[in-house]
N, C-alpha and C. Protein backbone atom coordinates (compact mmCIF):
# COMPACT_ATOMS: atom_id res chain seq x y z
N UNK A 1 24.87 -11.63 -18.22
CA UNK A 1 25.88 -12.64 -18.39
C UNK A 1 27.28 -12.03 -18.37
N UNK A 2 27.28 -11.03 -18.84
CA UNK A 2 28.54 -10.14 -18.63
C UNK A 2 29.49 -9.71 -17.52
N UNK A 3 28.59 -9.83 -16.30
CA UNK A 3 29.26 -9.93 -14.84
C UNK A 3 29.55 -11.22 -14.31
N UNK A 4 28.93 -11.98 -14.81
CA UNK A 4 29.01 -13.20 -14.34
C UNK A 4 30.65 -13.77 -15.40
N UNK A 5 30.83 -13.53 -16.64
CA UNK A 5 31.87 -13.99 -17.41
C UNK A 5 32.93 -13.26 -16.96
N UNK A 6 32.77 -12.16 -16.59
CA UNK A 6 33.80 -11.25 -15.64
C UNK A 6 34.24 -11.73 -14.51
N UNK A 7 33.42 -12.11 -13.51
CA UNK A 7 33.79 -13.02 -12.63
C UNK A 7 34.56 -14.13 -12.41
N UNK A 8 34.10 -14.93 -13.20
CA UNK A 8 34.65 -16.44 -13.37
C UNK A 8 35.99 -16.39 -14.37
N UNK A 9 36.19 -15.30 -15.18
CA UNK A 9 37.25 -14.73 -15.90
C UNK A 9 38.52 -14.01 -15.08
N UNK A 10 37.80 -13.33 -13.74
CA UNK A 10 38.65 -13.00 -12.37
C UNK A 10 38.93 -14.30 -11.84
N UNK A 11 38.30 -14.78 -11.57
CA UNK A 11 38.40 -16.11 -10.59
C UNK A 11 39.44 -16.51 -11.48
N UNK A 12 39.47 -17.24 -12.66
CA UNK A 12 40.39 -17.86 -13.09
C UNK A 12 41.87 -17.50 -12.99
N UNK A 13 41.92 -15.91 -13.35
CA UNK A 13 43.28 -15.47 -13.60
C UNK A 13 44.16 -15.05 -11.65
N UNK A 14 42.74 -15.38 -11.30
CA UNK A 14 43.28 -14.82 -9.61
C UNK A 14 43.93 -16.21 -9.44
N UNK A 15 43.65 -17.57 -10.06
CA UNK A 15 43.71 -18.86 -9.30
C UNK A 15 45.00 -19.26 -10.18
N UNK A 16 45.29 -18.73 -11.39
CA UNK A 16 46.74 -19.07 -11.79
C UNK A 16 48.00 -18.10 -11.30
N UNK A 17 47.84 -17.18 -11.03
CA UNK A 17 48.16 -16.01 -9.86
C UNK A 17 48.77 -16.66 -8.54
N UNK A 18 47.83 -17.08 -8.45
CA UNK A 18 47.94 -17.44 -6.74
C UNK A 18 48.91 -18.60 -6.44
N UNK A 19 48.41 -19.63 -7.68
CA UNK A 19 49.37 -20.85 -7.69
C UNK A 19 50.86 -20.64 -8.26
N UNK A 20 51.26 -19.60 -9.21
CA UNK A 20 52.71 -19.35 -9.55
C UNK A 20 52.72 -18.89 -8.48
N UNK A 21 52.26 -17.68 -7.42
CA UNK A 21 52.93 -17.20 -6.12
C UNK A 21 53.14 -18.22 -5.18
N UNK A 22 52.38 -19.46 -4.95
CA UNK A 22 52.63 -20.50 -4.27
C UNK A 22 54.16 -21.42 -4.47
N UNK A 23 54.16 -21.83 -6.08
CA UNK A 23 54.92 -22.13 -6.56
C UNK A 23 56.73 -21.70 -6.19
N UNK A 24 56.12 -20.44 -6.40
CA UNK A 24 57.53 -19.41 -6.16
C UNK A 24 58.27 -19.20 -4.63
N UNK A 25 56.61 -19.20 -3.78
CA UNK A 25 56.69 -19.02 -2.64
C UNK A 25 57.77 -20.36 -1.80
N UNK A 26 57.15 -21.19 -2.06
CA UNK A 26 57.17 -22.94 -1.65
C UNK A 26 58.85 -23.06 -2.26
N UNK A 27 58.81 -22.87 -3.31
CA UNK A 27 60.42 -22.93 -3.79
C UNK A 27 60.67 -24.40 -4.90
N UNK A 28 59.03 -24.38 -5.17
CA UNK A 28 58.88 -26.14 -6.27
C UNK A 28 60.01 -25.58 -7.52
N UNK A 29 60.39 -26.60 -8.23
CA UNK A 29 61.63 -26.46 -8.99
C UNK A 29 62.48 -25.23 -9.50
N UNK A 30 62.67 -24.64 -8.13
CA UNK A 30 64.27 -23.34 -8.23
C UNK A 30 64.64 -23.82 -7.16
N UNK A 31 65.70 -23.18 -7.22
CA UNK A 31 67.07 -23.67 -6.04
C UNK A 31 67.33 -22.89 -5.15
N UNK A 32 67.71 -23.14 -4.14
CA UNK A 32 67.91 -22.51 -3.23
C UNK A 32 68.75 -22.13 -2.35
N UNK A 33 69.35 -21.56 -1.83
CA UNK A 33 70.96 -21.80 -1.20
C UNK A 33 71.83 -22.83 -1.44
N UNK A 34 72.55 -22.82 -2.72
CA UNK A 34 72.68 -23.90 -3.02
C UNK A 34 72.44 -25.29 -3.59
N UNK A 35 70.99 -25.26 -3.46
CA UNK A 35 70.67 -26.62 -3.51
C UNK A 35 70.26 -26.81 -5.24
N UNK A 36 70.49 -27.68 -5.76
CA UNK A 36 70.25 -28.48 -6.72
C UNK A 36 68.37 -28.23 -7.26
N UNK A 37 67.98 -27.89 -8.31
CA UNK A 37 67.08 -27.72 -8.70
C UNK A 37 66.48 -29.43 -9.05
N UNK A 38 65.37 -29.31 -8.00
CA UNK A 38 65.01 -30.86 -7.97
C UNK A 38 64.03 -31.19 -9.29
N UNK A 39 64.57 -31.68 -10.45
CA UNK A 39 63.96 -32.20 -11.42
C UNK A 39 62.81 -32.92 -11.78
N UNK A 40 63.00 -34.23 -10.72
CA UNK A 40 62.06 -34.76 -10.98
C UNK A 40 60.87 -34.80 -9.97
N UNK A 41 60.24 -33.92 -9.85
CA UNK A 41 58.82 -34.04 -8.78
C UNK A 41 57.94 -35.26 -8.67
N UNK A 42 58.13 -35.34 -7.11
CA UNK A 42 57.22 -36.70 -7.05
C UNK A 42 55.76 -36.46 -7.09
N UNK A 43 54.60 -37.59 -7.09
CA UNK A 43 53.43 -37.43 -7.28
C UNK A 43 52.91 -37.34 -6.45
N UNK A 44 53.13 -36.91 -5.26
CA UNK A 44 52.63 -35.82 -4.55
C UNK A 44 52.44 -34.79 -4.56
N UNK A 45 53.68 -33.93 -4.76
CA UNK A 45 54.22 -32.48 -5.29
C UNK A 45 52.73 -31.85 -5.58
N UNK A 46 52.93 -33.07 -7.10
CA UNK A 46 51.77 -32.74 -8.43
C UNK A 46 50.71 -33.01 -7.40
N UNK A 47 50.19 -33.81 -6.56
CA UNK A 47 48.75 -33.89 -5.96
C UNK A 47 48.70 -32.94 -5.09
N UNK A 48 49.91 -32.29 -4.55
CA UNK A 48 49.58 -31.03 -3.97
C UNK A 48 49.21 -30.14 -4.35
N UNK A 49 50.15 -29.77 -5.45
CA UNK A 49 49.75 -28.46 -6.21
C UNK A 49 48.16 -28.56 -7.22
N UNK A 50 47.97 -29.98 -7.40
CA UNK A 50 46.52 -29.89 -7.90
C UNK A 50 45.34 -29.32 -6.91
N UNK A 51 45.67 -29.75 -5.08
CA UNK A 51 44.72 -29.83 -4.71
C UNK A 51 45.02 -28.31 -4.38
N UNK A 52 45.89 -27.45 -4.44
CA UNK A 52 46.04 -26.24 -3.95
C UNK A 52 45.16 -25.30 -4.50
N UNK A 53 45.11 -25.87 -6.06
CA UNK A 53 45.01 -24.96 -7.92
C UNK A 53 43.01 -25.52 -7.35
N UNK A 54 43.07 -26.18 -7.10
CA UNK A 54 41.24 -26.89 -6.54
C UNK A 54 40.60 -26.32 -5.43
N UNK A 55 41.45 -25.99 -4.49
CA UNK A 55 40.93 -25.42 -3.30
C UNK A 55 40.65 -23.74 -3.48
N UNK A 56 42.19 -23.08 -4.10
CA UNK A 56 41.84 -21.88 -4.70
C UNK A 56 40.70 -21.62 -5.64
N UNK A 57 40.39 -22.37 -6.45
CA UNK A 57 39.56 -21.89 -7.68
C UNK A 57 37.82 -22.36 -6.98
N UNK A 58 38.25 -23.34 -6.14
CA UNK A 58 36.79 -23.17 -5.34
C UNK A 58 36.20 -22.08 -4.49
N UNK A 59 37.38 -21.74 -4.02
CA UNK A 59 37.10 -20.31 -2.90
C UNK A 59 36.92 -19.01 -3.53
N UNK A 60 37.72 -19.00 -4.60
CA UNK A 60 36.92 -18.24 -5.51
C UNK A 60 35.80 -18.29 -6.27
N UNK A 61 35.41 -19.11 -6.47
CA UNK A 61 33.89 -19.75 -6.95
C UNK A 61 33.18 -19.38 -5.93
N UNK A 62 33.43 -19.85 -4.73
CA UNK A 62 32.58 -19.24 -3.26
C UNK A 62 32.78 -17.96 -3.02
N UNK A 63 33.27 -17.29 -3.58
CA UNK A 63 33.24 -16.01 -3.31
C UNK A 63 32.20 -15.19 -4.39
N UNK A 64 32.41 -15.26 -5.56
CA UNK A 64 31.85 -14.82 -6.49
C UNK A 64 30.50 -15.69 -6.04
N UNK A 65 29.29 -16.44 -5.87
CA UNK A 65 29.16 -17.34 -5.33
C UNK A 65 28.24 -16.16 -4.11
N UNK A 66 28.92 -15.69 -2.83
CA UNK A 66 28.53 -15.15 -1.81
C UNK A 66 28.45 -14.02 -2.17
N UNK A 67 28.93 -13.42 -2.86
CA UNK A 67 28.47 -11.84 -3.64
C UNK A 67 27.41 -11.82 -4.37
N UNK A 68 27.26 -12.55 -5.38
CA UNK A 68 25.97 -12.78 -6.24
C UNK A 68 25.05 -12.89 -5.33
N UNK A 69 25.39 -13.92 -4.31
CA UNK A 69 23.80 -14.28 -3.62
C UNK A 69 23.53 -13.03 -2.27
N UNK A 70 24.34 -12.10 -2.30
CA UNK A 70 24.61 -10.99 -1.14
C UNK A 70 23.23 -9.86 -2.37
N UNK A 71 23.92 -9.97 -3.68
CA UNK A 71 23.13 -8.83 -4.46
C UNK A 71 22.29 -9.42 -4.64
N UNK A 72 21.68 -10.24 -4.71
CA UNK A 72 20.13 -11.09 -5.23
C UNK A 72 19.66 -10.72 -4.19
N UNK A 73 19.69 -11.06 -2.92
CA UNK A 73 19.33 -10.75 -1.57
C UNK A 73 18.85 -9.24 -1.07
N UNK A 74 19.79 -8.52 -1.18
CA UNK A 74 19.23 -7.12 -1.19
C UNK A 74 18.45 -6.47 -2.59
N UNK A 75 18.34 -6.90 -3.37
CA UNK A 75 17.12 -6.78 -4.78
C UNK A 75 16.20 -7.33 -4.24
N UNK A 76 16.22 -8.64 -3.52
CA UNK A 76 14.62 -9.32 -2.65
C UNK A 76 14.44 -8.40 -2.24
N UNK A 77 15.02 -8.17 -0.92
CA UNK A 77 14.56 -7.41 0.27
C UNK A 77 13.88 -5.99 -0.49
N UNK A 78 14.42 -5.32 -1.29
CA UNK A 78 13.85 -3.65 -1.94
C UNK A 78 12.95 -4.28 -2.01
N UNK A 79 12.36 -5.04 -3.74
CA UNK A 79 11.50 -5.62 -3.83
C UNK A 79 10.67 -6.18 -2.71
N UNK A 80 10.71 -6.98 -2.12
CA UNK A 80 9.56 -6.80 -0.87
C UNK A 80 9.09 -6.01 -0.18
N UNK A 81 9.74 -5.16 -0.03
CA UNK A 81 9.88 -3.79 0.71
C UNK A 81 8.70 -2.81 -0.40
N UNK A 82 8.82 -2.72 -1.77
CA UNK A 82 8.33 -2.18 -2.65
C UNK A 82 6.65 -3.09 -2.48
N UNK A 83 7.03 -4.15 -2.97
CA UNK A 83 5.30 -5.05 -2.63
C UNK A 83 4.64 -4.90 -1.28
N UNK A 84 5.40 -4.92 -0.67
CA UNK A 84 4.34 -4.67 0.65
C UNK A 84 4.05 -3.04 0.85
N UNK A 85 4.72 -2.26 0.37
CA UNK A 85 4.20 -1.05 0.71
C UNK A 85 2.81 -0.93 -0.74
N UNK A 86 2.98 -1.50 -1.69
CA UNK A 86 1.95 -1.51 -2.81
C UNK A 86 0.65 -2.24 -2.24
N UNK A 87 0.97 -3.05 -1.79
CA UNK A 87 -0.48 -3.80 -1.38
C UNK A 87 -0.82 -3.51 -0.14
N UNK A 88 0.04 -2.78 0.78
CA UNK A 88 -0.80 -1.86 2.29
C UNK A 88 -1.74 -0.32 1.35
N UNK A 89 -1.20 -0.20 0.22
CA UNK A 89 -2.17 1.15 0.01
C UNK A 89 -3.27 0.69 -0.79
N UNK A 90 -2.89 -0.54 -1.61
CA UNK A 90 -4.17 -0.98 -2.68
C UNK A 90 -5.30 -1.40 -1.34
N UNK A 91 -4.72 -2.30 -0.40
CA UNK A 91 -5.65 -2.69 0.83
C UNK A 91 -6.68 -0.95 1.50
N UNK A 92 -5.48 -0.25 1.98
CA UNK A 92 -6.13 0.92 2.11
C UNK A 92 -7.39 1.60 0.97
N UNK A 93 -6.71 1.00 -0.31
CA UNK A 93 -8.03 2.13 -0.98
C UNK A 93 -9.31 0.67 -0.61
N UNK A 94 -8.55 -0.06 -0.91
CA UNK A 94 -10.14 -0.99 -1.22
C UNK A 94 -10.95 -0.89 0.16
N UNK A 95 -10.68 -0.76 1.01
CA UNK A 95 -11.06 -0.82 2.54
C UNK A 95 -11.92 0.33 2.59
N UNK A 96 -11.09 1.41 2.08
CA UNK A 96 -12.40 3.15 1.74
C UNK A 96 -13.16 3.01 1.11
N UNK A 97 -13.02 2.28 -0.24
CA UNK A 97 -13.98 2.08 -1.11
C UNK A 97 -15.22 1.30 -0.71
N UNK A 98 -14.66 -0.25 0.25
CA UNK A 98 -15.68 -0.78 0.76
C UNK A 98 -16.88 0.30 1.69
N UNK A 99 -16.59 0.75 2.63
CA UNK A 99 -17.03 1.78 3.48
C UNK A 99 -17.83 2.39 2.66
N UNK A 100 -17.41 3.33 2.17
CA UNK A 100 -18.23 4.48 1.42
C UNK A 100 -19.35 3.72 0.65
N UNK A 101 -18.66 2.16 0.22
CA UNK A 101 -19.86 1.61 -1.08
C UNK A 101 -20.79 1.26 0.26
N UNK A 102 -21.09 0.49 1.44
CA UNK A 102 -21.72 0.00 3.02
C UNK A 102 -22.34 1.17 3.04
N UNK A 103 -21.23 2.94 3.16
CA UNK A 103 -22.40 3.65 3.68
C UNK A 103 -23.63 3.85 2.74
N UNK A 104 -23.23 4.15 1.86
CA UNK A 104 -24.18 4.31 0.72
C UNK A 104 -25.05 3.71 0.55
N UNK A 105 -24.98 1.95 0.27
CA UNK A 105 -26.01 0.88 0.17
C UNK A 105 -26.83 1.17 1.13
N UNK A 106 -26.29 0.87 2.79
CA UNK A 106 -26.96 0.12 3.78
C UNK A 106 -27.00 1.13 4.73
N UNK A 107 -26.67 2.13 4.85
CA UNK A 107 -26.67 2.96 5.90
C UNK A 107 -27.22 3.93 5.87
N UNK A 108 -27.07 4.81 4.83
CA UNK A 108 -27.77 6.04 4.44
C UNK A 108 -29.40 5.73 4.37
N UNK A 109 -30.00 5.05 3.38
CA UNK A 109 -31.18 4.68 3.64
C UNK A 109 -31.81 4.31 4.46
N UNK A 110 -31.44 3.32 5.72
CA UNK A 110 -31.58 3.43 6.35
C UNK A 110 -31.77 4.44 7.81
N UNK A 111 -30.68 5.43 7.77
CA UNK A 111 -30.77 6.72 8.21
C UNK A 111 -32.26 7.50 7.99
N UNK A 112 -31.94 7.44 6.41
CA UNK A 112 -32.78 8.31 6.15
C UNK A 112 -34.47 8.10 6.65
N UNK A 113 -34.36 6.66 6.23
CA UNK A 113 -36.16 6.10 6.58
C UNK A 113 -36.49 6.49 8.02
N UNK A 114 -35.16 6.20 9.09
CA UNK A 114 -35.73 6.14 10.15
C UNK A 114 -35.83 7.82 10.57
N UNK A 115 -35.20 8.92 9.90
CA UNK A 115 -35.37 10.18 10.40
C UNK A 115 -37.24 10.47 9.90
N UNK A 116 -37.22 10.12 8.52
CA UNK A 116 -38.54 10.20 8.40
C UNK A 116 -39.75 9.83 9.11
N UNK A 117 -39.21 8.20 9.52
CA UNK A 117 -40.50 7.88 10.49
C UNK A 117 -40.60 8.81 11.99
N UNK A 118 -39.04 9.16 12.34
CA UNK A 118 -39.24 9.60 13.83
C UNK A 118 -39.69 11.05 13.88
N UNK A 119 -38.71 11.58 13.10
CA UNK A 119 -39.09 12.99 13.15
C UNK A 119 -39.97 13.88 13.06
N UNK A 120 -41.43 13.52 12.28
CA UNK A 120 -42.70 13.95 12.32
C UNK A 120 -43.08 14.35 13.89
N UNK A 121 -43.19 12.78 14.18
CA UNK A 121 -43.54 12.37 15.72
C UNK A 121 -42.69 13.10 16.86
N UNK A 122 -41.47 13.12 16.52
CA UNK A 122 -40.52 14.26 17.33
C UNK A 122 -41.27 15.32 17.10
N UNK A 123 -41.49 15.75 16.23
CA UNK A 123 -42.01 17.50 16.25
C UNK A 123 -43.22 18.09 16.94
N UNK A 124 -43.94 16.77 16.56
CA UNK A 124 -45.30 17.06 17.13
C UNK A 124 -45.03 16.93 18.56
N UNK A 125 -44.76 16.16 19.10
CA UNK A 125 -44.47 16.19 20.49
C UNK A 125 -43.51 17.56 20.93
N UNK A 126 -42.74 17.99 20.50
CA UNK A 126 -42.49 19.40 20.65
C UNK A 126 -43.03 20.32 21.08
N UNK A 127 -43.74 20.39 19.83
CA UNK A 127 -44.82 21.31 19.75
C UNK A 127 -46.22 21.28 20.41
N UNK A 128 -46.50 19.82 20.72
CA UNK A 128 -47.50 19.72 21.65
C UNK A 128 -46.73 20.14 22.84
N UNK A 129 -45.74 20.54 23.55
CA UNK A 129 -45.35 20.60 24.67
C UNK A 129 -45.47 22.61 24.99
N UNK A 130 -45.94 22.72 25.66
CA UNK A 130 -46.32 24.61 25.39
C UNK A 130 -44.71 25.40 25.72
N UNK A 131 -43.95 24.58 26.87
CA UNK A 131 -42.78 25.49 27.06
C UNK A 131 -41.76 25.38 25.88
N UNK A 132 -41.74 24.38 24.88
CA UNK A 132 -40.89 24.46 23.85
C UNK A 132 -41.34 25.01 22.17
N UNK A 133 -42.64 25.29 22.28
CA UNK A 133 -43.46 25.61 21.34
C UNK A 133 -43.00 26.91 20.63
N UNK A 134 -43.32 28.10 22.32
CA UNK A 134 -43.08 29.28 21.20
C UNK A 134 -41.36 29.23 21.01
N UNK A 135 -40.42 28.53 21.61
CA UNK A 135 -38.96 28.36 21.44
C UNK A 135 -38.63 27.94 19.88
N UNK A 136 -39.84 26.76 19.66
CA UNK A 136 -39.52 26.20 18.35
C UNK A 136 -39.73 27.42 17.25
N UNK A 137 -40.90 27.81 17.80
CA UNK A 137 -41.44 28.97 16.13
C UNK A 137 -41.11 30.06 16.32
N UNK A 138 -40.12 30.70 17.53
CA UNK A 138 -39.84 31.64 16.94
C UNK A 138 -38.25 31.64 16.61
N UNK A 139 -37.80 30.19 16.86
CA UNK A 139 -36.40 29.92 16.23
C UNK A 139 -37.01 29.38 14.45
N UNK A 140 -37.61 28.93 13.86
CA UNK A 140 -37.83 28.91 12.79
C UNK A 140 -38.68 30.28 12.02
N UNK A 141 -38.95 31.40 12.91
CA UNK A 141 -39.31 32.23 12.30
C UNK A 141 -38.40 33.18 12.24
N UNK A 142 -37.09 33.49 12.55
CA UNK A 142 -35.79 33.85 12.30
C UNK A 142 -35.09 33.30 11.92
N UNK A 143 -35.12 32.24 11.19
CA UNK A 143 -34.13 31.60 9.98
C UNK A 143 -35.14 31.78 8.63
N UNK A 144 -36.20 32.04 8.56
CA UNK A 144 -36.77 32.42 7.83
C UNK A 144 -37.79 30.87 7.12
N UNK A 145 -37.55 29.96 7.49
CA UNK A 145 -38.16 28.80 7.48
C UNK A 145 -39.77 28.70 7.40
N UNK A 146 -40.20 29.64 8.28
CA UNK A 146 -41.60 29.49 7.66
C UNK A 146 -42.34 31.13 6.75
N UNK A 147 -41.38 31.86 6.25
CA UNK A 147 -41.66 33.00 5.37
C UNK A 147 -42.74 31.79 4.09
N UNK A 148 -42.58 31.21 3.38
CA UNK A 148 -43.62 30.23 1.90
C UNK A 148 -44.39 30.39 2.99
N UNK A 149 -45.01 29.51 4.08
CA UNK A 149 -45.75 29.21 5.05
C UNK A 149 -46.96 29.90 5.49
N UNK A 150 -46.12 31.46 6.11
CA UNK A 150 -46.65 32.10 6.23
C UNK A 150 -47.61 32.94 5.16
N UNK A 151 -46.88 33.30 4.30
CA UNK A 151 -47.32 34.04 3.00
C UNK A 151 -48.05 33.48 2.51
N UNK A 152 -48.39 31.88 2.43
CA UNK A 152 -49.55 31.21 1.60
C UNK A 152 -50.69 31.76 2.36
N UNK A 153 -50.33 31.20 4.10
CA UNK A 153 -51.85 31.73 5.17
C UNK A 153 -52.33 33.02 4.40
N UNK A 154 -51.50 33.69 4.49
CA UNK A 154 -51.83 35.18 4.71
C UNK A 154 -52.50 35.68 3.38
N UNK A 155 -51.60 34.93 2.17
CA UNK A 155 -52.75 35.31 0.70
C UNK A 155 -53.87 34.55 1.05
N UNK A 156 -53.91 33.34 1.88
CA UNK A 156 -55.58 32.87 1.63
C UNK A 156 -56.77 33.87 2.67
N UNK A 157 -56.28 34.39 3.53
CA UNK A 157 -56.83 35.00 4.43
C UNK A 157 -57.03 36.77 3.48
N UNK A 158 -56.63 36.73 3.04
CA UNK A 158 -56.61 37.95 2.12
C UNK A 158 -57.51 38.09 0.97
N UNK A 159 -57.35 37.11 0.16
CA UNK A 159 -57.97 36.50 -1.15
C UNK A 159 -59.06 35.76 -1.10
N UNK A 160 -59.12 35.15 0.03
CA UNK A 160 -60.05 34.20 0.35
C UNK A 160 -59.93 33.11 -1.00
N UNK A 161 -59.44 33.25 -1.86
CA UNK A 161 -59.79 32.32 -3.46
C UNK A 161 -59.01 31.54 -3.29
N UNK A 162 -58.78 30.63 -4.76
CA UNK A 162 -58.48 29.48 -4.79
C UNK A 162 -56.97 29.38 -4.36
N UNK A 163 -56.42 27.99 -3.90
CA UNK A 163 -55.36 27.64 -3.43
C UNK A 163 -54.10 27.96 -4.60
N UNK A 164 -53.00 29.17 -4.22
CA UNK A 164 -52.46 29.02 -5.36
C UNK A 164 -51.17 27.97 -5.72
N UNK A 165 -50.75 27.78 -4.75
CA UNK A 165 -50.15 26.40 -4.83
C UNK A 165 -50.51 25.22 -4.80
N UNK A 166 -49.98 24.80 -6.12
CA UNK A 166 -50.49 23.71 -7.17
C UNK A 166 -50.49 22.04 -5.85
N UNK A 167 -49.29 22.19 -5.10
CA UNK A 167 -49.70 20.84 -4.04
C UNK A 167 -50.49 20.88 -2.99
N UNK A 168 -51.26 22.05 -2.84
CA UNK A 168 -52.54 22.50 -2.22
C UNK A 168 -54.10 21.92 -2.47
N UNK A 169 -53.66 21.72 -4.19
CA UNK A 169 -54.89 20.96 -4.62
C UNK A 169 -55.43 19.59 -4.11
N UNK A 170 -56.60 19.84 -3.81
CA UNK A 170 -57.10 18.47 -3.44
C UNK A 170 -57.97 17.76 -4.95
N UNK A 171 -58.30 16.61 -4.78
CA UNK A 171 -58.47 16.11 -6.03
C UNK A 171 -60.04 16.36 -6.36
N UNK A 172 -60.77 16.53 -6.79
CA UNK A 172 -62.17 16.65 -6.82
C UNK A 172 -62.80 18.27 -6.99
N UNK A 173 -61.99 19.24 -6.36
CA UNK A 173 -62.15 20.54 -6.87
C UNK A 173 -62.53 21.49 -5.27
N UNK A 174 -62.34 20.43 -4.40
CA UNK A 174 -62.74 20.90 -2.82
C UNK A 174 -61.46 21.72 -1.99
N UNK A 175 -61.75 22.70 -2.71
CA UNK A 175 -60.17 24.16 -2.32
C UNK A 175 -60.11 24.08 -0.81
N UNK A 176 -61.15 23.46 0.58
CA UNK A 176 -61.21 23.93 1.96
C UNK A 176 -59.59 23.48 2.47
């Protein structure tokens, strides 16, 4: 409220200002080369100088008026400027968040089931194929992939005895 009482506190003192400079200017009751200081002003004069003291104090009203609404205006504009950049990044996260929550639900499992069903069947066909066979095992026998594998064969072929890994067991007590 303080800029605004400042204002209209300018406006005022600009609009009695303006009208003694009018006054003075115009030459309303002082004299002038001579002439006789005209006393009695007709009611015009007075309807002039009212509408002068009216027109000024409006244009200053419109001014104060077009400034206020100049600074309200650029406080919108930041402010919008500020909201739309807030809700392009909240949009951005929620949009990642959606995704990642899709891959997770609906995609991954899906992935996953179908590597399981195919990939058995991929292998075997591989491996049933003779020119990619010894390619396959002896690229998994230099990553070390079938070292457990091997070493189980080789203790049973050794030991001949019971299976020592426990998911080896068959249920009933039949070690073959």
């Amino acid at each position: 409220m303080g800029k605004i009482g400042a204002t209209l506190l300018g406006a005022i003192v600009g609009g009695f200002s303006a009208v003694g400079a009018i006054i003075f200017w115009f030459g309303w009751g002082m004299s002038s080369q001579g002439q006789t200081t005209h006393l009695d002003p007709s009611r015009a004069d007075y309807v002039d100088l009212l509408l002068t003291v009216a027109t000024i104090f409006l244009g200053a009203i419109g001014l104060a008026v077009t400034v206020g609404a100049l600074v309200i205006g650029l406080v919108a504009l930041k402010t919008l400027r500020e909201i739309k950049d807030e809700a392009a990044r909240d949009a951005k996260a929620a949009a990642a968040e959606k995704i990642n929550e899709t891959m997770t639900n609906d995609l991954d499992p899906k992935v996953d089931r179908k590597v399981r069903d195919i990939l058995p069947v991929a292998i075997k066909v591989a491996l049933a194929d003779n020119e990619h066979r010894e390619e396959i095992l002896t690229a998994l026998a230099r990553t070390g992939a079938l070292d457990a594998a091997v070493g189980r064969i080789m203790e049973r072929l050794y030991s001949g005895g019971p299976v020592m890994d426990p998911e080896d067991v068959v249920e009933g007590g039949d070690q073959e």
